[in-house]
C-alpha atoms as a PDB file:
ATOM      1  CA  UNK A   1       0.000   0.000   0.000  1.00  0.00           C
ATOM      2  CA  UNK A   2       1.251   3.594  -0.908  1.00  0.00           C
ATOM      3  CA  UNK A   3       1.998   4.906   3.022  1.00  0.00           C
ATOM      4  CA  UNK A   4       0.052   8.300   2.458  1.00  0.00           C
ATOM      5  CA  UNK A   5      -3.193   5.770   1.433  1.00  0.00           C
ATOM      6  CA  UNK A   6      -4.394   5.313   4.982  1.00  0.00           C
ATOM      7  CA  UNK A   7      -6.881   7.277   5.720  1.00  0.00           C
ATOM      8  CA  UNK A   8      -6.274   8.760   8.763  1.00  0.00           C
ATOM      9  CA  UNK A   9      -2.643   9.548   7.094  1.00  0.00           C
ATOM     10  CA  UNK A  10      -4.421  11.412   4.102  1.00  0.00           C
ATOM     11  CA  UNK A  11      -6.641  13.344   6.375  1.00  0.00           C
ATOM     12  CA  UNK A  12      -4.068  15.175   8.127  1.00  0.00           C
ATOM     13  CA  UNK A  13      -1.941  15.409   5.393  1.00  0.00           C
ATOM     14  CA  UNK A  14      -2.730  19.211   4.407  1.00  0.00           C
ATOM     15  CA  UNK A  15      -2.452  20.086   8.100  1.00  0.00           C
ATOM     16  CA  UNK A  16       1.119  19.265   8.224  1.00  0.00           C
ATOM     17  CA  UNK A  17       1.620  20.333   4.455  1.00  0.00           C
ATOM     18  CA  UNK A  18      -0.147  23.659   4.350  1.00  0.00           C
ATOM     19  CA  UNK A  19      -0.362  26.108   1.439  1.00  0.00           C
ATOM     20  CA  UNK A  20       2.415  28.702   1.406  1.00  0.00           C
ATOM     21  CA  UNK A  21       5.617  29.934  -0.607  1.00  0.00           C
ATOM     22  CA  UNK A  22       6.203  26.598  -2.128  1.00  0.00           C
ATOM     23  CA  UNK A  23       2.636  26.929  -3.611  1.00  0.00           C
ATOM     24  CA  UNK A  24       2.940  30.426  -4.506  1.00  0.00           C
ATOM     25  CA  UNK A  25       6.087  29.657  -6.608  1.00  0.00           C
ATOM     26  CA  UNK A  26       4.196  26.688  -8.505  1.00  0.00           C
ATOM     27  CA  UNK A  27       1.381  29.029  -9.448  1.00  0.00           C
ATOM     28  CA  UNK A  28       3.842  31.695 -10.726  1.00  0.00           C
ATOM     29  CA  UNK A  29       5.464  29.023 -12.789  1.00  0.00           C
ATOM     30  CA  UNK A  30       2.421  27.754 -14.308  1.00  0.00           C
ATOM     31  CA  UNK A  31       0.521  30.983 -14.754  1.00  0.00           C
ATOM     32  CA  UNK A  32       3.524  32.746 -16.789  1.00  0.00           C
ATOM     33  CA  UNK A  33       4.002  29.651 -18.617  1.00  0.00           C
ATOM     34  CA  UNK A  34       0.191  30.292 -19.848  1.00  0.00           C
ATOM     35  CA  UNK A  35      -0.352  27.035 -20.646  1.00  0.00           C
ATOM     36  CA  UNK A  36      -3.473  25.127 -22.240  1.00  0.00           C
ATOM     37  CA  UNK A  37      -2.910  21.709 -19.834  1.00  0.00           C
ATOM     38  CA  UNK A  38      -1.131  21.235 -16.827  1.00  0.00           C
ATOM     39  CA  UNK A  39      -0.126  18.361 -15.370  1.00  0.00           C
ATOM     40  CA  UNK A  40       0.782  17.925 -11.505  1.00  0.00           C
ATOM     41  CA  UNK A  41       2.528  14.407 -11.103  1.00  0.00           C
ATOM     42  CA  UNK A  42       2.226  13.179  -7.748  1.00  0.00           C
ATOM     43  CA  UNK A  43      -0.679  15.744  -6.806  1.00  0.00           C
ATOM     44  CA  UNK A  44      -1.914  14.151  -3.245  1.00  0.00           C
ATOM     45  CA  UNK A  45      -4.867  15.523  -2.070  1.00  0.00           C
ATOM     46  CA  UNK A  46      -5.126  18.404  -4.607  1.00  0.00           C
ATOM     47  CA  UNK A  47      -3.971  21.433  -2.060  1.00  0.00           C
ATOM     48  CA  UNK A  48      -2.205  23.490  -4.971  1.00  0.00           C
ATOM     49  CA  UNK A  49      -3.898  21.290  -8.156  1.00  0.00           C
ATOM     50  CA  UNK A  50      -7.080  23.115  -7.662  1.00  0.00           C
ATOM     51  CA  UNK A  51      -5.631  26.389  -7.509  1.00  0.00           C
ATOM     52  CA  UNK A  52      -4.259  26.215 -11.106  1.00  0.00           C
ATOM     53  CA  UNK A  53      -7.307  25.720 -12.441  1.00  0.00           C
ATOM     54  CA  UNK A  54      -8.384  29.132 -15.100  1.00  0.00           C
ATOM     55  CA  UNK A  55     -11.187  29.490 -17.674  1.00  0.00           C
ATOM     56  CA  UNK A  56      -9.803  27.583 -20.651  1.00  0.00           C
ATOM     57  CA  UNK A  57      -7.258  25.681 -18.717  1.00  0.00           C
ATOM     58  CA  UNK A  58      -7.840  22.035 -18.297  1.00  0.00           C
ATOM     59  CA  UNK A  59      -5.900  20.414 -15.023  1.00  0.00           C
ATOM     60  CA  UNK A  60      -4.689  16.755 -14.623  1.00  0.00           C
ATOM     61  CA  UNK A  61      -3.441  15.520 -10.836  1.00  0.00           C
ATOM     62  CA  UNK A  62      -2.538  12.178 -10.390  1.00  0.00           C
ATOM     63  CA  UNK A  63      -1.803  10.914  -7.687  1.00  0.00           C
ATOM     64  CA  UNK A  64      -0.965   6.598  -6.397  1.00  0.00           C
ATOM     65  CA  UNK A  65      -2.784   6.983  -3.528  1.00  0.00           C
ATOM     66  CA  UNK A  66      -6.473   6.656  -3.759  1.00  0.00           C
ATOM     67  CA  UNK A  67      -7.057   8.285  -0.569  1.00  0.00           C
ATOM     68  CA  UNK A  68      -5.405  11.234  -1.099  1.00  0.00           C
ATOM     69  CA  UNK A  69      -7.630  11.727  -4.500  1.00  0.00           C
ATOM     70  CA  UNK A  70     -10.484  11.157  -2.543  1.00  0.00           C
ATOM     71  CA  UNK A  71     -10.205  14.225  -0.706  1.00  0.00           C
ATOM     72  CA  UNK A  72      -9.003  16.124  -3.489  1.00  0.00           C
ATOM     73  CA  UNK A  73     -11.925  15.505  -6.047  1.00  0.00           C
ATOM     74  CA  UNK A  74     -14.383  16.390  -2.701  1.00  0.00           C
ATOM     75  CA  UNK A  75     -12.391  19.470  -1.674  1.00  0.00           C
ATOM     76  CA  UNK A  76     -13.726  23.079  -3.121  1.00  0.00           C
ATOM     77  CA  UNK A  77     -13.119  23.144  -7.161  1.00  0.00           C
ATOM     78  CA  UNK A  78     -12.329  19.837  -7.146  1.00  0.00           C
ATOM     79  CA  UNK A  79     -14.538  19.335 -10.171  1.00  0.00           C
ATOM     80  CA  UNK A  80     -12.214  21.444 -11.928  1.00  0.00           C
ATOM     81  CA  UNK A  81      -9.496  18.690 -12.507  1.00  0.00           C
ATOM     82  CA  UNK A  82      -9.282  16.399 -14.109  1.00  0.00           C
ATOM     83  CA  UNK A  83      -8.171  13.221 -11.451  1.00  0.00           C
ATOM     84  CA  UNK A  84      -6.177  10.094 -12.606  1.00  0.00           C
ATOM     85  CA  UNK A  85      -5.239   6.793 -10.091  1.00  0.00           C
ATOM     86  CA  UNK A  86      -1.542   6.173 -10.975  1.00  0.00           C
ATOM     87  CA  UNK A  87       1.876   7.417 -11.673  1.00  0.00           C
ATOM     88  CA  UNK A  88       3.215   9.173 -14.575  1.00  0.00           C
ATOM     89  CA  UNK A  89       1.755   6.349 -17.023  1.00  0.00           C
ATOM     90  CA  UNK A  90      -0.929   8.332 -16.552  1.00  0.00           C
ATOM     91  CA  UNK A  91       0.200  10.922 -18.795  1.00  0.00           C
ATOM     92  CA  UNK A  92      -0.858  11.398 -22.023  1.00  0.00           C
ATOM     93  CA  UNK A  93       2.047  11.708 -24.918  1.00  0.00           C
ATOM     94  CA  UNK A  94       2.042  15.456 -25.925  1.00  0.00           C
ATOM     95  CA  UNK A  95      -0.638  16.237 -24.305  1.00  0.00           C
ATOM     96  CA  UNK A  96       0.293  18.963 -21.733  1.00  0.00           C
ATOM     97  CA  UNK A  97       2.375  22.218 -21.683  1.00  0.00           C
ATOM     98  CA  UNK A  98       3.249  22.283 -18.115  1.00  0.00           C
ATOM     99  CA  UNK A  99       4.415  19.330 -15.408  1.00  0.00           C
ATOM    100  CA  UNK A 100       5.036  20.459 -12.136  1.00  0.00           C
ATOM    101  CA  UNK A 101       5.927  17.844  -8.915  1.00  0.00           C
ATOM    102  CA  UNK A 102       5.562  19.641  -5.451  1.00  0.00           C
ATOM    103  CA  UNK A 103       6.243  18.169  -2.636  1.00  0.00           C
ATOM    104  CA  UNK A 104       9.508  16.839  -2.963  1.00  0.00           C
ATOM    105  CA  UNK A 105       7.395  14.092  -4.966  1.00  0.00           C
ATOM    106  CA  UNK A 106      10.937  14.020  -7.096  1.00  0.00           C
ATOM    107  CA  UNK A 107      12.686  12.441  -4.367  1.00  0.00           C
ATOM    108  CA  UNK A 108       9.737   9.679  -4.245  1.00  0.00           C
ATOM    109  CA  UNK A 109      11.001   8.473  -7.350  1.00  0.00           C
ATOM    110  CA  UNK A 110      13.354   5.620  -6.567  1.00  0.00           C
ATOM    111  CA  UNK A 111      16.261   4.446  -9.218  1.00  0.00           C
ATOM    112  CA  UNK A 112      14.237   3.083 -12.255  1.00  0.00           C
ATOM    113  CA  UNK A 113      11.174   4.752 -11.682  1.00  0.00           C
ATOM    114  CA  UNK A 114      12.883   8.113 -11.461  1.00  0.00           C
ATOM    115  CA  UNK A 115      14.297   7.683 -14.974  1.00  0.00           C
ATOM    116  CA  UNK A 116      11.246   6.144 -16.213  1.00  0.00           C
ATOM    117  CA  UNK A 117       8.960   9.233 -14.885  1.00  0.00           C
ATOM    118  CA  UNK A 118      11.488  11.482 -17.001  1.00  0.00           C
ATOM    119  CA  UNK A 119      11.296  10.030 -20.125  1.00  0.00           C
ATOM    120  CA  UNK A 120       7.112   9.580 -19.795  1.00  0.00           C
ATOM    121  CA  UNK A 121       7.229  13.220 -18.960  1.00  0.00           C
ATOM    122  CA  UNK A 122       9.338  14.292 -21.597  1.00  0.00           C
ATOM    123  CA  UNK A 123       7.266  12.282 -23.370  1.00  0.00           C
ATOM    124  CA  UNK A 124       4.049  13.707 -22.526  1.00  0.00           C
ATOM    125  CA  UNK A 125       5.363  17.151 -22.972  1.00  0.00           C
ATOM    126  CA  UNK A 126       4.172  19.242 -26.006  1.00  0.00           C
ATOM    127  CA  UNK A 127       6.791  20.987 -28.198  1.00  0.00           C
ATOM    128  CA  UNK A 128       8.589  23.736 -25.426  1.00  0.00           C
ATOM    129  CA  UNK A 129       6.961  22.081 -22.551  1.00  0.00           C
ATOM    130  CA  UNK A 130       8.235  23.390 -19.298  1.00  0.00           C
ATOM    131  CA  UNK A 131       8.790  20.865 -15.750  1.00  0.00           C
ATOM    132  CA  UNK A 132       9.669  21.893 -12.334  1.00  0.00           C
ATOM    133  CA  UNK A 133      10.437  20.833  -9.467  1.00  0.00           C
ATOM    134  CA  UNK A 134      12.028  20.608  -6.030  1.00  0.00           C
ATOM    135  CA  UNK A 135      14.251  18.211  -4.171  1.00  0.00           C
ATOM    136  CA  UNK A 136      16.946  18.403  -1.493  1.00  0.00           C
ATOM    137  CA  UNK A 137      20.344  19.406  -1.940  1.00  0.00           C
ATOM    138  CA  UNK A 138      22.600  16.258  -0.533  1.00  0.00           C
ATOM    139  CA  UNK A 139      25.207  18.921   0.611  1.00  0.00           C
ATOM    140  CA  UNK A 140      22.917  20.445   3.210  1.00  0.00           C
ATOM    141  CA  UNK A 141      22.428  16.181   4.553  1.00  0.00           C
ATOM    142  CA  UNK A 142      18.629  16.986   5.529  1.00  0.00           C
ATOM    143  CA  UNK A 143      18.300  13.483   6.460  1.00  0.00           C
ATOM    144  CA  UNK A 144      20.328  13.936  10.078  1.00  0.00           C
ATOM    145  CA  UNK A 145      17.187  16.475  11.228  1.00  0.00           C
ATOM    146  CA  UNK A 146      14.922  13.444  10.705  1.00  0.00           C
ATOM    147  CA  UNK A 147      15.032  11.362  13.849  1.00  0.00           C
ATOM    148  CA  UNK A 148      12.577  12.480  16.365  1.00  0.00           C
ATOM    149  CA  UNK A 149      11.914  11.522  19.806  1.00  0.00           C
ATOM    150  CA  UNK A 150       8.464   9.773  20.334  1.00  0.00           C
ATOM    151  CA  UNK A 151       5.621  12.766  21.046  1.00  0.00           C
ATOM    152  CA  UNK A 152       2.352  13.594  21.021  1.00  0.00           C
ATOM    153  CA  UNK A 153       0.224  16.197  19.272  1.00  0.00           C
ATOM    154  CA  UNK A 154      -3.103  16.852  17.960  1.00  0.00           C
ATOM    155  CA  UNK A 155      -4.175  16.293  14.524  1.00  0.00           C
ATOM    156  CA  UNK A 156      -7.702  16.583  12.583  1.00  0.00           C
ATOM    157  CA  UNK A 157      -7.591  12.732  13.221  1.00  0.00           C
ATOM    158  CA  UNK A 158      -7.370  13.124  16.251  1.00  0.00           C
ATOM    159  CA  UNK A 159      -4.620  12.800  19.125  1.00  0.00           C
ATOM    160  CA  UNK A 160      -0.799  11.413  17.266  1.00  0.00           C
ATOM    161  CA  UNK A 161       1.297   9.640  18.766  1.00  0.00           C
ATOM    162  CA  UNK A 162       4.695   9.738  15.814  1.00  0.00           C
ATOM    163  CA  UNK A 163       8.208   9.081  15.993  1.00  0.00           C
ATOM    164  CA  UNK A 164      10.571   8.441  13.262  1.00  0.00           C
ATOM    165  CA  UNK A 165      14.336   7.477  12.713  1.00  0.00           C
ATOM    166  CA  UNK A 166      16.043   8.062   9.375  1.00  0.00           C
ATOM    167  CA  UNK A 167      19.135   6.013   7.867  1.00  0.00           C
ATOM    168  CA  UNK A 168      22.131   7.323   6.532  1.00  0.00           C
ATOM    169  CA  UNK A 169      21.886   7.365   2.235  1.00  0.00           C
ATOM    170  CA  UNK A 170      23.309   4.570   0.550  1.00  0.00           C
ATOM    171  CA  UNK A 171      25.202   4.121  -2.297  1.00  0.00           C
ATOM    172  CA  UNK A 172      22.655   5.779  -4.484  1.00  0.00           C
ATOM    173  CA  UNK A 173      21.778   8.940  -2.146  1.00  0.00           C
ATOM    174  CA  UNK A 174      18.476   6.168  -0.729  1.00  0.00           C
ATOM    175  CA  UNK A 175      17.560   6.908   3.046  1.00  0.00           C
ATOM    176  CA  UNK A 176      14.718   5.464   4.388  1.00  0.00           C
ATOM    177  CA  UNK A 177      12.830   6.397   7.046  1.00  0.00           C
ATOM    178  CA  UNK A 178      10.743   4.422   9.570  1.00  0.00           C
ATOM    179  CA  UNK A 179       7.560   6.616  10.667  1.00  0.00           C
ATOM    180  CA  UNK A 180       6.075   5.217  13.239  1.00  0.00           C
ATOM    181  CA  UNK A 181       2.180   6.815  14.155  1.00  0.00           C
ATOM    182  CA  UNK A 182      -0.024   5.641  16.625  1.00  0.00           C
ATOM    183  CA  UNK A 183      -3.988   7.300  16.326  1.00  0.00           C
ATOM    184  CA  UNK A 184      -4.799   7.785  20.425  1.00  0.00           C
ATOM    185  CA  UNK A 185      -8.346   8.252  20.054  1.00  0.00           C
ATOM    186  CA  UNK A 186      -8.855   4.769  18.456  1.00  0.00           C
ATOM    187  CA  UNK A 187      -5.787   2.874  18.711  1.00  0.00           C
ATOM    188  CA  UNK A 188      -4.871   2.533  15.301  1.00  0.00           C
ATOM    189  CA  UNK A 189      -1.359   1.973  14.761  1.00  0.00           C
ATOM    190  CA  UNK A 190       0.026   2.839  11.487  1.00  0.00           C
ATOM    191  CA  UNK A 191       3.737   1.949  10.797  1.00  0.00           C
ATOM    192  CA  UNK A 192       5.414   2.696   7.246  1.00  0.00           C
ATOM    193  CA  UNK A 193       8.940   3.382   5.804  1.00  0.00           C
ATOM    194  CA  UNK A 194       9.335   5.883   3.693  1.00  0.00           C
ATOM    195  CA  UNK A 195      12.213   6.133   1.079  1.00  0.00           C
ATOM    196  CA  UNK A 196      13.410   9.599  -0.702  1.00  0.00           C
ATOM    197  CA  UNK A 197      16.376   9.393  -3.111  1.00  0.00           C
ATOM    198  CA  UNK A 198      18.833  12.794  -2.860  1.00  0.00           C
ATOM    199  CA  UNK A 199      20.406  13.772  -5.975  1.00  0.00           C
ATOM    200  CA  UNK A 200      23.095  16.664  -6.641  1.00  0.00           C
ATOM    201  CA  UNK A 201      22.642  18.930  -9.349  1.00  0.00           C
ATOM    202  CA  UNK A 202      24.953  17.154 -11.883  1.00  0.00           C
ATOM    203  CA  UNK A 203      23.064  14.098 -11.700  1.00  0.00           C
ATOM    204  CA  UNK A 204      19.923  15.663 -12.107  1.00  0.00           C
ATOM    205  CA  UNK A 205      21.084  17.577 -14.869  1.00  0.00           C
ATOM    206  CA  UNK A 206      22.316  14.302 -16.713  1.00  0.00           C
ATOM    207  CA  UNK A 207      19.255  12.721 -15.647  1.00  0.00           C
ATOM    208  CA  UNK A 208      16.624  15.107 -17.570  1.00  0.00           C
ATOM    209  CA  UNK A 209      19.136  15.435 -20.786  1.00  0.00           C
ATOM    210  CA  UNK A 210      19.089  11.681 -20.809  1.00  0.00           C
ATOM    211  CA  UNK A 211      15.188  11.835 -20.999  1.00  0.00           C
ATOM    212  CA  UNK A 212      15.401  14.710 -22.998  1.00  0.00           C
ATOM    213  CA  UNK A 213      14.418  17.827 -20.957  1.00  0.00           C
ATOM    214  CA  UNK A 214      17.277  20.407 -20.361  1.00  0.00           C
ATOM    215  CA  UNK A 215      17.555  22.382 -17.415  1.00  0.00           C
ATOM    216  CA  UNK A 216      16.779  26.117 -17.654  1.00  0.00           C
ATOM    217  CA  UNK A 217      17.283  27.368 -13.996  1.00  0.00           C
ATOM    218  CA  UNK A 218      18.027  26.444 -10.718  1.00  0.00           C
ATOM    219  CA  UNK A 219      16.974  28.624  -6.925  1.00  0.00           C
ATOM    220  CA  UNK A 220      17.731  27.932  -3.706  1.00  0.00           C
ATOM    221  CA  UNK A 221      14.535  29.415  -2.236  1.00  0.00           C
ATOM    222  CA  UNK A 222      11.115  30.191  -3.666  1.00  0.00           C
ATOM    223  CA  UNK A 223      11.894  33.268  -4.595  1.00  0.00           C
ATOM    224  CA  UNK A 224      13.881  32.445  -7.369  1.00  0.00           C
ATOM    225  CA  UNK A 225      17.190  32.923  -5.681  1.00  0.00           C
ATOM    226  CA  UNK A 226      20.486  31.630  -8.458  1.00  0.00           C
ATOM    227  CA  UNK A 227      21.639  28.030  -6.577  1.00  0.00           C
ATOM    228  CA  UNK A 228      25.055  28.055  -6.092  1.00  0.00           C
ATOM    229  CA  UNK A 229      25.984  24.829  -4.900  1.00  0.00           C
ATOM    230  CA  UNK A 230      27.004  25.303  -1.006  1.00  0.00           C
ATOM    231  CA  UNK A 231      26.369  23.074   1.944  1.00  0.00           C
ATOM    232  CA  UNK A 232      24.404  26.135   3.234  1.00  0.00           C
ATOM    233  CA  UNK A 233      21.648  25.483   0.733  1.00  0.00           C
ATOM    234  CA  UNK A 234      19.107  23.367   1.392  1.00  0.00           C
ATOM    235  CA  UNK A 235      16.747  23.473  -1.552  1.00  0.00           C
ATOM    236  CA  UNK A 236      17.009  23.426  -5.008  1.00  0.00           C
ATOM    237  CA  UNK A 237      14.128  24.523  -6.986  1.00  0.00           C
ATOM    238  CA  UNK A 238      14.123  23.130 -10.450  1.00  0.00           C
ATOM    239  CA  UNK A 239      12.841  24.271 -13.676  1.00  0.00           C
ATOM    240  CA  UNK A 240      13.529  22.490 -17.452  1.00  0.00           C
ATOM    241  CA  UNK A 241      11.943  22.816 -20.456  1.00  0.00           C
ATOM    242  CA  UNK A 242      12.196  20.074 -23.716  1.00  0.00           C
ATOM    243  CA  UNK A 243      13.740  22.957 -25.860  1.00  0.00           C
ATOM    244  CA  UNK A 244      11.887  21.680 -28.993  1.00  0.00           C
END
């Protein structure tokens, strides 16, 4: 099962995810791209999809985790988009002019499937598509702030009871981390390890030429700041376009 299916997971997903600069910086992207279709790959429960949604724009999300596209085709404007159960299979070839991935959804995309989402979006991009996306810069080694203590808080599930402990990355930049939640009011216990693949810009640069996207810029911030390559910065923002 995809670990943000359970329920209880899904429903307190935009709680801990709210809208905010990250958001704002999608719908600047996609709004001065001016695009007919837009496509946001690993969408969840629609937060930002339904946001992009204009008079004569159609929206895809699609999202694994039927769960999460519940709530987002029952939220406000959900019947705006344009929903899809799946992964980037899901998108059509040439059929959109925009592909974002929020959410550090690029770092969800393990080994094979990371190169195989590139080429289905480079694929499914018309000619001079545009992509972005985030992910974490290795340098900054994000994964050591990811080992908390057991604690409680509350949740619109109710009362949480979460810890999780992170590994080091292997070989290919891989850590996984073991969430562990337990749901007070009921007693639900839901355990899950969650994997996230870091990649440094040269690799992700290779990676999208290989697939045939090229990358056109790269912040450090959502506001667009050049990324330089230091230890100091933690995100990289990333935005390509198939240059045909």
């Amino acid at each position: 099962m995809v670990s943000y299916d359970h329920p209880s997971l899904a429903a307190i997903y935009d709680h801990d995810n709210p809208d905010g600069p990250d958001h704002d910086w999608f719908r600047r992207f996609v709004d001065d791209a001016a695009p007919a279709v837009v496509t946001d790959l690993g969408c969840g429960t629609g937060l930002l999809t339904v946001t992009l949604a204009r008079p004569g724009r159609r929206v895809v999300g699609i999202d694994p985790a039927p769960s999460m596209l519940a709530l987002a085709a029952a939220r406000p404007g959900g019947d705006q988009v344009e929903w899809r159960l799946g992964t980037s299979d899901q998108i059509e070839q040439a059929s959109s002019d925009v592909v974002i991935m929020s959410g550090n959804v690029a770092m969800h995309l393990i080994g094979d499937e990371w190169h195989h989402a590139l080429r289905r979006i480079a694929a499914g991009l018309r000619p001079g598509g545009r992509l972005a996306f985030e992910t974490r810069n290795p340098s900054a080694e994000a994964w050591r702030e990811w080992n908390d203590p057991l604690t409680d808080r509350d949740t619109p599930a109710g009362r949480l009871r979460e810890s999780s402990t992170t590994t080091a990355p292997d070989a290919d930049g891989v850590v996984t981390m073991h969430c562990h939640n337990e749901f007070l009011d009921d007693g639900e216990v839901v355990d899950f390890d969650l994997r996230l693949q870091f990649r440094d810009l040269d690799r992700i640069t290779a990676d999208l030429a290989a697939a045939g996207v090229m990358v056109s810029r790269v912040s450090r911030d959502w506001h667009s700041t050049p990324f330089t390559g230091t230890a100091a910065e933690r995100l990289m923002v990333v935005e390509a376009s198939t240059g045909r």
